[in-house]
C-alpha atoms as a PDB file:
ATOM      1  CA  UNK A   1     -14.251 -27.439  -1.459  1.00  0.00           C
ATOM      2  CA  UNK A   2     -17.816 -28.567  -0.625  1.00  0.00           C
ATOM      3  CA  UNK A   3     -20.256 -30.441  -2.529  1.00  0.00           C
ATOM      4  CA  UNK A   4     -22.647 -27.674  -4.341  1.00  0.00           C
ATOM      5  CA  UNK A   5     -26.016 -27.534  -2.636  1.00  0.00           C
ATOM      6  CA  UNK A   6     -28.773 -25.740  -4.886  1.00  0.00           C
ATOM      7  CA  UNK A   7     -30.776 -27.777  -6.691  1.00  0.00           C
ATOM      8  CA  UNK A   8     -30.666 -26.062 -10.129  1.00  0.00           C
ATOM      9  CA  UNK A   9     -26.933 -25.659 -10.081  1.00  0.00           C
ATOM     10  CA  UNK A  10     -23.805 -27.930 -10.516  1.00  0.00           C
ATOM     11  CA  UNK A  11     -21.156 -25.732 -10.221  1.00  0.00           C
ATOM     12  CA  UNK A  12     -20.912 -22.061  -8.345  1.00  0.00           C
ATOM     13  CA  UNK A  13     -17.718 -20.359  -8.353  1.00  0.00           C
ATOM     14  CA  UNK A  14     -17.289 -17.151  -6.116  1.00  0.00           C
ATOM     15  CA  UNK A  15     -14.078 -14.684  -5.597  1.00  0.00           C
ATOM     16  CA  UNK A  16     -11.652 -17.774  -6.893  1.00  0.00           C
ATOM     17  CA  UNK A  17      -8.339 -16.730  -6.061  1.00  0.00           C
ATOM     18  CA  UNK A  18      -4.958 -18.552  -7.529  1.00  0.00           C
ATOM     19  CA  UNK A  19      -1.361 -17.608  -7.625  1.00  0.00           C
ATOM     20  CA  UNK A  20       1.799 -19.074  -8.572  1.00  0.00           C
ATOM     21  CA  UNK A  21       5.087 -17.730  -7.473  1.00  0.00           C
ATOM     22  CA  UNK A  22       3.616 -14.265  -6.994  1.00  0.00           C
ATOM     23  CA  UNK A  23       1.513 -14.770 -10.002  1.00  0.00           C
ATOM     24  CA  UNK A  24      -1.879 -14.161  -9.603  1.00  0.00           C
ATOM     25  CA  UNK A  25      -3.882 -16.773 -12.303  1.00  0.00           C
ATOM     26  CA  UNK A  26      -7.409 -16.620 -10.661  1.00  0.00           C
ATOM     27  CA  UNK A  27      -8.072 -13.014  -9.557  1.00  0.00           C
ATOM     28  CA  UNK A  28     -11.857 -13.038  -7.468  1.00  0.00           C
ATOM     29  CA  UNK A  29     -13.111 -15.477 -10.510  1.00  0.00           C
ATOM     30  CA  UNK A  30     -17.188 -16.332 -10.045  1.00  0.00           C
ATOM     31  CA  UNK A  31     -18.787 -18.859 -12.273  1.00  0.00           C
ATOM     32  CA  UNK A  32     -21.863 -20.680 -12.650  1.00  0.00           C
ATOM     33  CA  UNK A  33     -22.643 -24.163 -14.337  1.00  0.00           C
ATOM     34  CA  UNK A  34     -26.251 -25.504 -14.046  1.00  0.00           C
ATOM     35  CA  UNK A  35     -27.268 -29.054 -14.328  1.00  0.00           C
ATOM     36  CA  UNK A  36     -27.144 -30.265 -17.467  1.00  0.00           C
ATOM     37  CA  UNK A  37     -25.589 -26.911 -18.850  1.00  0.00           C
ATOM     38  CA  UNK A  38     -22.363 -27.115 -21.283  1.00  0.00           C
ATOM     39  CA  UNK A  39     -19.773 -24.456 -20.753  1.00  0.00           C
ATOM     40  CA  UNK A  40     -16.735 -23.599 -22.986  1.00  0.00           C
ATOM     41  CA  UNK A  41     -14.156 -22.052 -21.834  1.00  0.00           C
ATOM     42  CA  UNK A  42     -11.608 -19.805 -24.042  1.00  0.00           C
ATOM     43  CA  UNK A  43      -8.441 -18.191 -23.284  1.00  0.00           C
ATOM     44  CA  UNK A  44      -4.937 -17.754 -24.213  1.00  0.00           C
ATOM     45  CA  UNK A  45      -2.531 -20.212 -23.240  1.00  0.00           C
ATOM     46  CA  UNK A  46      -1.393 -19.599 -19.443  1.00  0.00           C
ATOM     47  CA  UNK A  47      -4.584 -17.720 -19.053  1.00  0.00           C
ATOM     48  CA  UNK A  48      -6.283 -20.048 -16.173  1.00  0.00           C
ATOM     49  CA  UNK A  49      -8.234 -22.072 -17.817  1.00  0.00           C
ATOM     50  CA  UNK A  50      -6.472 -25.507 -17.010  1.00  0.00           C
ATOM     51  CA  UNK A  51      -6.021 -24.287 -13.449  1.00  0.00           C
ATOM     52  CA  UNK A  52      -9.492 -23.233 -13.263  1.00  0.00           C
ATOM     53  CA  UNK A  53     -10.449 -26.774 -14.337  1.00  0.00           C
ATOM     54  CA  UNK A  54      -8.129 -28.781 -12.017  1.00  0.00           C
ATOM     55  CA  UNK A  55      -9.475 -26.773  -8.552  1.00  0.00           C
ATOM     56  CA  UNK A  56     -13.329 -27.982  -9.943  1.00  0.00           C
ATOM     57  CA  UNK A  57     -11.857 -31.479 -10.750  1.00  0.00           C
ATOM     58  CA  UNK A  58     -10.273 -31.202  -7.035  1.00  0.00           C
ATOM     59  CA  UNK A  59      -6.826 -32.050  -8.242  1.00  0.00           C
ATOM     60  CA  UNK A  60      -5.571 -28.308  -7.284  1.00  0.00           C
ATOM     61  CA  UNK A  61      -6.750 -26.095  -4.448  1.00  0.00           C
ATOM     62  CA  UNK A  62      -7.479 -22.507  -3.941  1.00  0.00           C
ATOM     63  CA  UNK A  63      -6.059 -19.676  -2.256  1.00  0.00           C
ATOM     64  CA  UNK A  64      -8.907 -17.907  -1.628  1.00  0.00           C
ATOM     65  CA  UNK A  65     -12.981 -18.121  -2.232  1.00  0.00           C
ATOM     66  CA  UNK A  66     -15.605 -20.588  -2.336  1.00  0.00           C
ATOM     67  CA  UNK A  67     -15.847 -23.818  -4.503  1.00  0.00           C
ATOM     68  CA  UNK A  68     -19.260 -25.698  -4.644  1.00  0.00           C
ATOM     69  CA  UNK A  69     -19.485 -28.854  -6.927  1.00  0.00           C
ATOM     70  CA  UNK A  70     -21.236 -32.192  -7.174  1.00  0.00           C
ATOM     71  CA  UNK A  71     -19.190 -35.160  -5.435  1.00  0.00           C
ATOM     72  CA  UNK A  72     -20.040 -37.576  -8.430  1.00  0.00           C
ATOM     73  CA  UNK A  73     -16.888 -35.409 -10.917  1.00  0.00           C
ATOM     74  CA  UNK A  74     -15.001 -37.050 -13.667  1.00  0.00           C
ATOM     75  CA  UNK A  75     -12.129 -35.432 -15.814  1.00  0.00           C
ATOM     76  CA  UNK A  76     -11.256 -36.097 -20.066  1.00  0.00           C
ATOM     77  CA  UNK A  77      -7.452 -34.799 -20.508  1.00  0.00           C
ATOM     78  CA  UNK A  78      -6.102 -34.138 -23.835  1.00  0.00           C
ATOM     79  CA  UNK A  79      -4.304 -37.162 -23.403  1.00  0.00           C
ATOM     80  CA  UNK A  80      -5.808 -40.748 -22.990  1.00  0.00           C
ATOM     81  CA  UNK A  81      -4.227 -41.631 -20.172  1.00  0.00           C
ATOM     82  CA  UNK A  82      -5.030 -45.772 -20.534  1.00  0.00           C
ATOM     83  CA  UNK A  83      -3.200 -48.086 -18.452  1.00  0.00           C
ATOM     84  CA  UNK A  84      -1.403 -50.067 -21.348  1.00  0.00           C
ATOM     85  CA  UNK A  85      -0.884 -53.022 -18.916  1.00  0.00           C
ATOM     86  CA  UNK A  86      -5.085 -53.473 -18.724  1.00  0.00           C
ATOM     87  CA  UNK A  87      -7.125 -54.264 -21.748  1.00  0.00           C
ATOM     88  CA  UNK A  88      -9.809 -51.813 -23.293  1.00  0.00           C
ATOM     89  CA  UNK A  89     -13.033 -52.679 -20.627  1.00  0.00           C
ATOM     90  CA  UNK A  90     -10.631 -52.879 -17.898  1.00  0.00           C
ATOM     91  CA  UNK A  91      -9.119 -49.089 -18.174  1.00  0.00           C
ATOM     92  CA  UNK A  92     -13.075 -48.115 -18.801  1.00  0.00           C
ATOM     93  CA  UNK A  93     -14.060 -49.589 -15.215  1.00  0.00           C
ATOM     94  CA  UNK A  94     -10.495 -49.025 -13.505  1.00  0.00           C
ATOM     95  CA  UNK A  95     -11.195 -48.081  -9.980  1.00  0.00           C
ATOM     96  CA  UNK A  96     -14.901 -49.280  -9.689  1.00  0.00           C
ATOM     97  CA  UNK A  97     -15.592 -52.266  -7.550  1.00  0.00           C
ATOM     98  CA  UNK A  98     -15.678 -55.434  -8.854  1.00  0.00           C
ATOM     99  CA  UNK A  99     -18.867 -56.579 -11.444  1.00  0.00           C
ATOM    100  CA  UNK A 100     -19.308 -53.689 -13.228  1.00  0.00           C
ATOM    101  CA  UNK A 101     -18.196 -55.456 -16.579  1.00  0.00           C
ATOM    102  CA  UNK A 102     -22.027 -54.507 -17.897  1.00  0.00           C
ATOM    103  CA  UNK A 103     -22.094 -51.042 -17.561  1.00  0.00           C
ATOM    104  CA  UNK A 104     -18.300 -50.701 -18.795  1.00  0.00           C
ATOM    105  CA  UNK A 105     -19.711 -53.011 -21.963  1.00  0.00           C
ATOM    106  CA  UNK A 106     -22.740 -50.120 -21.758  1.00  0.00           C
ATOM    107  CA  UNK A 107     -19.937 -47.231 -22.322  1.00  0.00           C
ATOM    108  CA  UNK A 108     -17.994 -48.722 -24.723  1.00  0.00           C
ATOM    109  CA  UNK A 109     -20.921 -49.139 -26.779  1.00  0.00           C
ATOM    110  CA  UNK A 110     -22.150 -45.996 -26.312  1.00  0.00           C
ATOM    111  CA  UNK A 111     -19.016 -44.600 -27.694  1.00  0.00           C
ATOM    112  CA  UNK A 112     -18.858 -47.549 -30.392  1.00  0.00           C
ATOM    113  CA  UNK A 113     -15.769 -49.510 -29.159  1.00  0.00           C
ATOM    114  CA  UNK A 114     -17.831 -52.961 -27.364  1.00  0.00           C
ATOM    115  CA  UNK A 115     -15.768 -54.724 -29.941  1.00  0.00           C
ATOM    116  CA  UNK A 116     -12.815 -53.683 -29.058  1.00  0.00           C
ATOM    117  CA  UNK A 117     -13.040 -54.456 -25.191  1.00  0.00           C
ATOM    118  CA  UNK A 118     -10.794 -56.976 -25.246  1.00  0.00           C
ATOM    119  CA  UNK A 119      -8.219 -54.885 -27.143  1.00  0.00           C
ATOM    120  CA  UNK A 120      -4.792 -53.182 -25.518  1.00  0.00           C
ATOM    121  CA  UNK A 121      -4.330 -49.806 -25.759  1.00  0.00           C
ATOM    122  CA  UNK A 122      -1.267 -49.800 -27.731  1.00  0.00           C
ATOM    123  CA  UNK A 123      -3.560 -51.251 -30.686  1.00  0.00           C
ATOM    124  CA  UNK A 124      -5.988 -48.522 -31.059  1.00  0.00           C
ATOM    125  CA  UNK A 125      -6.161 -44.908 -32.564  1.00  0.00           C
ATOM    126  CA  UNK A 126      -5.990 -41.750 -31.085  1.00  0.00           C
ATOM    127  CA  UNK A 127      -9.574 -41.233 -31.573  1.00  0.00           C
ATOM    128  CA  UNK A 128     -10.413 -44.794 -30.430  1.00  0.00           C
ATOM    129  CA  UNK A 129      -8.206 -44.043 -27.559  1.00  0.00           C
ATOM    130  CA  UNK A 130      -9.792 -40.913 -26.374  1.00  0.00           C
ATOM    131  CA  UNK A 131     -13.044 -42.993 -26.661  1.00  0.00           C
ATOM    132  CA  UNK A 132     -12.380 -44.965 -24.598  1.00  0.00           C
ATOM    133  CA  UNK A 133     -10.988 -42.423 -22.049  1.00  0.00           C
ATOM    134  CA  UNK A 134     -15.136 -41.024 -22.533  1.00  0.00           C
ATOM    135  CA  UNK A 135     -16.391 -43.953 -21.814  1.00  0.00           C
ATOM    136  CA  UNK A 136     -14.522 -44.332 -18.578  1.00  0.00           C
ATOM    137  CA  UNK A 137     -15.400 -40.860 -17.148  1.00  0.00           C
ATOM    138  CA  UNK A 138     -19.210 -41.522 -17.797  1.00  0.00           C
ATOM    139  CA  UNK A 139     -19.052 -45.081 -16.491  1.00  0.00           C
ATOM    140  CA  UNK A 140     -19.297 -43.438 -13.167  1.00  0.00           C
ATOM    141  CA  UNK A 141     -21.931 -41.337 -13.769  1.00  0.00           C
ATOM    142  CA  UNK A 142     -20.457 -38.179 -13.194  1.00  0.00           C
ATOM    143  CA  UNK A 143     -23.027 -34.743 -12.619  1.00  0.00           C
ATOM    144  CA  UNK A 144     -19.703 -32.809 -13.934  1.00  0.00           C
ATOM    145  CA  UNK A 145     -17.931 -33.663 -16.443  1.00  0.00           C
ATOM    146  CA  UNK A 146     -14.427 -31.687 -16.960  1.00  0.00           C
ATOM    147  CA  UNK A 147     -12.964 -31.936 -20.248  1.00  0.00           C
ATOM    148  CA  UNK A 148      -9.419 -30.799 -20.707  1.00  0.00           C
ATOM    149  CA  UNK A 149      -9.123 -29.998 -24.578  1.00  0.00           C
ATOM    150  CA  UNK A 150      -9.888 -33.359 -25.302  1.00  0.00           C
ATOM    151  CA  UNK A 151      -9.628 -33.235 -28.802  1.00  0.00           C
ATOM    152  CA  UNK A 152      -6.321 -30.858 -29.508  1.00  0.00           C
ATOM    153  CA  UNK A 153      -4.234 -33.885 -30.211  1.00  0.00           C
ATOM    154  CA  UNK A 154      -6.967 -35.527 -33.086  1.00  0.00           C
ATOM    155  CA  UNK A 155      -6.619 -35.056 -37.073  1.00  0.00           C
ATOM    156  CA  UNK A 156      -9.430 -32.755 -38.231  1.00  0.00           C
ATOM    157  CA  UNK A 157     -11.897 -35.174 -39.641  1.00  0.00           C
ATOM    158  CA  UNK A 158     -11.452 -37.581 -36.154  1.00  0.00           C
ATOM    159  CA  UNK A 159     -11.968 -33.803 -33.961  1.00  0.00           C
ATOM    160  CA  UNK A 160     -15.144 -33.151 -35.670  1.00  0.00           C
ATOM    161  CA  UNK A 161     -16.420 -36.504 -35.252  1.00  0.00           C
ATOM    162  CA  UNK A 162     -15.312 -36.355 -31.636  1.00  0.00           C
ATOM    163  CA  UNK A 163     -17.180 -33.158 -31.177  1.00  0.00           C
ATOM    164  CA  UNK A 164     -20.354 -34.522 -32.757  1.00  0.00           C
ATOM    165  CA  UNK A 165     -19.871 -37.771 -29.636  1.00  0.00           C
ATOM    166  CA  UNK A 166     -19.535 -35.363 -27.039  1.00  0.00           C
ATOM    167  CA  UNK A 167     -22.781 -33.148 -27.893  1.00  0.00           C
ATOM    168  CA  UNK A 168     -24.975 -36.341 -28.130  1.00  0.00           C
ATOM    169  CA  UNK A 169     -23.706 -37.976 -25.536  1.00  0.00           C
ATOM    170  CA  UNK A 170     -24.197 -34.748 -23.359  1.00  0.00           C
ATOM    171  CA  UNK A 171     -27.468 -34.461 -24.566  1.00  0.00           C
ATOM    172  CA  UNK A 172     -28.182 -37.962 -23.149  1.00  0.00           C
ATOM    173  CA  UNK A 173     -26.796 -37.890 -19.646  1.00  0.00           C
ATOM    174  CA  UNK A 174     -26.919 -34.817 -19.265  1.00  0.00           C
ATOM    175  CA  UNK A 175     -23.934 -33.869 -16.973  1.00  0.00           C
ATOM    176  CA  UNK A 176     -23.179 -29.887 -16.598  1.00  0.00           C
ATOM    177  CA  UNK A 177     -19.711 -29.874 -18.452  1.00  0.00           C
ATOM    178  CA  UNK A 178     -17.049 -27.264 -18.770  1.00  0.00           C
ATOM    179  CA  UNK A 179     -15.139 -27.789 -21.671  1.00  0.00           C
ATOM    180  CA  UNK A 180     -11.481 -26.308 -21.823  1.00  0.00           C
ATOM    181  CA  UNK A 181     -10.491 -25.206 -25.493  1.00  0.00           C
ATOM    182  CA  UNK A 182      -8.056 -22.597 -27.707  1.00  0.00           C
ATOM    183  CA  UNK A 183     -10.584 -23.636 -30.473  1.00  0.00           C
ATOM    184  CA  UNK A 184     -13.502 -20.947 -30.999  1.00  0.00           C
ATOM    185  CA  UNK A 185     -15.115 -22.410 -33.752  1.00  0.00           C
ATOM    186  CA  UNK A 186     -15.424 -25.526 -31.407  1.00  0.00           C
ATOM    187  CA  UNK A 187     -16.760 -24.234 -28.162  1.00  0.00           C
ATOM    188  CA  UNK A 188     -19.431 -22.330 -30.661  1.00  0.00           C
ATOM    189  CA  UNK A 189     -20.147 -25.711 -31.781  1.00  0.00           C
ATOM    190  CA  UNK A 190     -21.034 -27.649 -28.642  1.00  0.00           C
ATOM    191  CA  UNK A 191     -21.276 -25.006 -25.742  1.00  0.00           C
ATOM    192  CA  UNK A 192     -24.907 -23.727 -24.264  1.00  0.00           C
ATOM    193  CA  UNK A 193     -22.526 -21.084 -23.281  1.00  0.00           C
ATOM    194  CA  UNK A 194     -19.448 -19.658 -23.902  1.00  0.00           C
ATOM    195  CA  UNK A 195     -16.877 -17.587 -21.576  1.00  0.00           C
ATOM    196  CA  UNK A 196     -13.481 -16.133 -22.029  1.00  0.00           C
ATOM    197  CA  UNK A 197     -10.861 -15.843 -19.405  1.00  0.00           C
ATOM    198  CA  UNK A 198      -8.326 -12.871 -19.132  1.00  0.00           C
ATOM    199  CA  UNK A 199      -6.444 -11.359 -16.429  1.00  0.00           C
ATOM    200  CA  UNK A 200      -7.600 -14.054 -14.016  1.00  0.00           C
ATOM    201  CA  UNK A 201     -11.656 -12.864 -14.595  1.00  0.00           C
ATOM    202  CA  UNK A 202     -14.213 -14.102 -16.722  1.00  0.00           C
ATOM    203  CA  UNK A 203     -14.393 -10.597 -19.758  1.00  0.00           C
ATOM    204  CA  UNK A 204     -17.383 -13.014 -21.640  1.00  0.00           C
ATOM    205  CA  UNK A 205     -20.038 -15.007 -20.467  1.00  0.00           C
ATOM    206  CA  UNK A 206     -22.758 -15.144 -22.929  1.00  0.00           C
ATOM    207  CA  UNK A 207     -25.230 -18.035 -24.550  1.00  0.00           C
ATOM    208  CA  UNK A 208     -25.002 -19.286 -27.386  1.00  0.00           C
ATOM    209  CA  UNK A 209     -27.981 -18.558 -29.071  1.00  0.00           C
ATOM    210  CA  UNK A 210     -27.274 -20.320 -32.756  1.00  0.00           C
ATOM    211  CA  UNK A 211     -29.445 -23.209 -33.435  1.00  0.00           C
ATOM    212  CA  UNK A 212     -28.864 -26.629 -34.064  1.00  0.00           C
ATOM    213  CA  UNK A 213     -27.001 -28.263 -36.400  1.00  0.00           C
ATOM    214  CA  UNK A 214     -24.608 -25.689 -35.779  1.00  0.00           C
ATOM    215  CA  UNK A 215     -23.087 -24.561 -39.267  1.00  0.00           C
ATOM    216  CA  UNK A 216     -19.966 -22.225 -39.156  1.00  0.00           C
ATOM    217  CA  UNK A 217     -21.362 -20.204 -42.588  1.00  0.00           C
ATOM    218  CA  UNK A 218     -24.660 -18.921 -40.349  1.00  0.00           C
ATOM    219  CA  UNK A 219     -24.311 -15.471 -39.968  1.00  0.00           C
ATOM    220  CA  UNK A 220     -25.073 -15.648 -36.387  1.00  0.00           C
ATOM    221  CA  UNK A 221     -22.326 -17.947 -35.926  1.00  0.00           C
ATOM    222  CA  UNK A 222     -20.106 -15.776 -37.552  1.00  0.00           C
ATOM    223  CA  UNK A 223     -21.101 -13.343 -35.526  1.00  0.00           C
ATOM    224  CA  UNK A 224     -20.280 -14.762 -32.495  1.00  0.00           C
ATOM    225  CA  UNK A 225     -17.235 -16.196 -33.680  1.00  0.00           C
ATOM    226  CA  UNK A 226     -15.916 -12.425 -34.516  1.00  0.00           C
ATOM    227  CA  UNK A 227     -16.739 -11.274 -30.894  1.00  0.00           C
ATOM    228  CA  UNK A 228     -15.218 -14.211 -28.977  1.00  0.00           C
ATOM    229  CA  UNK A 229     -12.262 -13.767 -31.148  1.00  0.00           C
ATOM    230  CA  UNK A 230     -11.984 -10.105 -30.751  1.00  0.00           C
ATOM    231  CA  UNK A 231     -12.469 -10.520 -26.588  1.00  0.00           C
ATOM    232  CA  UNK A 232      -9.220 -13.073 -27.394  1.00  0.00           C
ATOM    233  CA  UNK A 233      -7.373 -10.681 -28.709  1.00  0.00           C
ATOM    234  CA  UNK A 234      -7.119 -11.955 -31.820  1.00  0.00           C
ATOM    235  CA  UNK A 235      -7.972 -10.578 -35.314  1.00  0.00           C
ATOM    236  CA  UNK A 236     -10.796 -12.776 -36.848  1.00  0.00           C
ATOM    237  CA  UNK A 237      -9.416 -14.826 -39.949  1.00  0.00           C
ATOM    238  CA  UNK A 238     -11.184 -13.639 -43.578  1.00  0.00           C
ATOM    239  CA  UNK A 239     -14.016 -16.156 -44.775  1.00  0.00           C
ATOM    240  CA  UNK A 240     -12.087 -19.154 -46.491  1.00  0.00           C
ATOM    241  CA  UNK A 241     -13.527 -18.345 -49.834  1.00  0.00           C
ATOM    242  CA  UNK A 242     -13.880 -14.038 -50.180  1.00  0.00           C
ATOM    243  CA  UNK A 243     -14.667 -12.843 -53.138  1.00  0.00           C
ATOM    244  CA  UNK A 244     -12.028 -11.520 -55.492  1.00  0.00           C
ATOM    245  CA  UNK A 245     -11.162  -7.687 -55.753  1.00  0.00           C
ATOM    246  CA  UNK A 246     -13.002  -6.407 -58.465  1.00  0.00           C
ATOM    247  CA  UNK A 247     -11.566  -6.185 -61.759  1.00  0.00           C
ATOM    248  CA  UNK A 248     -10.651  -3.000 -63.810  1.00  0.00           C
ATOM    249  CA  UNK A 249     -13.757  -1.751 -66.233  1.00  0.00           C
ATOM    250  CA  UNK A 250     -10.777  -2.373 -68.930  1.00  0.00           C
ATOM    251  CA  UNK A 251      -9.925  -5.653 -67.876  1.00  0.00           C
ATOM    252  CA  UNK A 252     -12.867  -6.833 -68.201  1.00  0.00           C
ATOM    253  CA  UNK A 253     -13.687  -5.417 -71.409  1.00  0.00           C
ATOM    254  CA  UNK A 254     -10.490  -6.170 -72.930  1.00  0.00           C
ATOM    255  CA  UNK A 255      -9.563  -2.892 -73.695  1.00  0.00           C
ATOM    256  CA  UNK A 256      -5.982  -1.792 -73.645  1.00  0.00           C
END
């Protein structure tokens, strides 16, 4: 794995080969993540995607192909993962040298926990606790940001919220980020672009071209919604409120 060297791009992914036990996962995979770009990433469960994610974050390796990313790489899993022996500013600057108290205050703020920085883990939320593991990934700054279906373990009302962090805080650092999600209405939601992963390839890679605020009853959302699902696998759900079957002429009429 080397650190990625063209200056418009983050990430570059070429003939990524993975196997387990004679399995092939990763079959000649090649992906691209510019600065500043947010990817989602869709599959079925045992597809790749979490493997995928781990080589980028370097916590797997490769069997074969080439690996560029930025040395400056931070990963959100779908669990917290605090320290429940340190307080709330200490797991956000865990690891960083000593006096960066300020710019862990900075994070918690910008994720709106600086009141809770003296707080243990054990007293906060599942959505306060995945805030907190935000704020400690982009304490450092990170050019890629890996996020590991972050929010699969949040109520709905906390997910949405969670989303709606992500996006702005994306939008303010900027980090190219490759979000890992089963959720299509989701990576719609927050991705520049969107890709699906089956039989160890990428089958979709395509922009997202609905604008923002992203609302789940615009037709081009549906759209693309229908054709992610339908490179899935899956059979797109009907529209939570169709229209009733027509009624019978003498129904309607009252005639008998």
């Amino acid at each position: 794995m080397t650190d990625a060297t063209p200056r418009a791009a983050a990430v570059r992914v070429r003939g990524l080969r993975r196997a387990f036990r004679g399995r092939t996962v990763l079959d000649g995979l090649r992906l691209d993540i510019a600065r500043g770009e947010f990817v989602a990433l869709l599959g079925a469960s045992g597809s790749g995607k979490t493997t995928l994610l781990r080589i980028l974050g370097a916590l797997d390796g490769a069997d074969a192909g080439e690996v560029l990313v930025p040395r400056a790489r931070t990963v959100v899993f779908q669990e917290p993962r605090l320290v429940p022996s340190k307080k709330v500013l200490a797991n956000v600057t865990v690891a960083l040298p000593r006096g960066h108290r300020a710019q862990g205050l900075r994070a918690l703020a910008e994720v709106g926990l600086e009141r809770h920085c003296d707080a243990w883990p054990a007293t906060l939320s599942g959505g306060e606790a995945q805030r907190v593991a935000l704020a400690r990934a982009l304490v450092r700054q990170p050019e890629l940001l890996l996020l590991d279906e972050p929010f699969a373990a949040l109520d709905a009302l906390t997910r949405l919220k969670m989303q709606d962090l992500v996006g702005e805080l994306c939008r303010t650092h900027r980090p190219a980020v490759l979000l890992v999600t089963h959720d299509v209405d989701e990576a719609v939601r927050l991705a520049d672009r969107v890709a699906v992963l089956r039989d160890g390839r990428l089958v979709t890679d395509e922009p997202v071209s609905v604008g923002h605020p992203r609302d789940p009853g615009d037709p081009a959302f549906a759209d693309l919604r229908r054709r992610l699902l339908r490179d899935l696998g899956a059979t797109p759900a009907p529209p939570p409120f169709a229209p009733a079957s027509p009624t019978p002429e003498r129904t309607r009429t009252g005639a008998i």
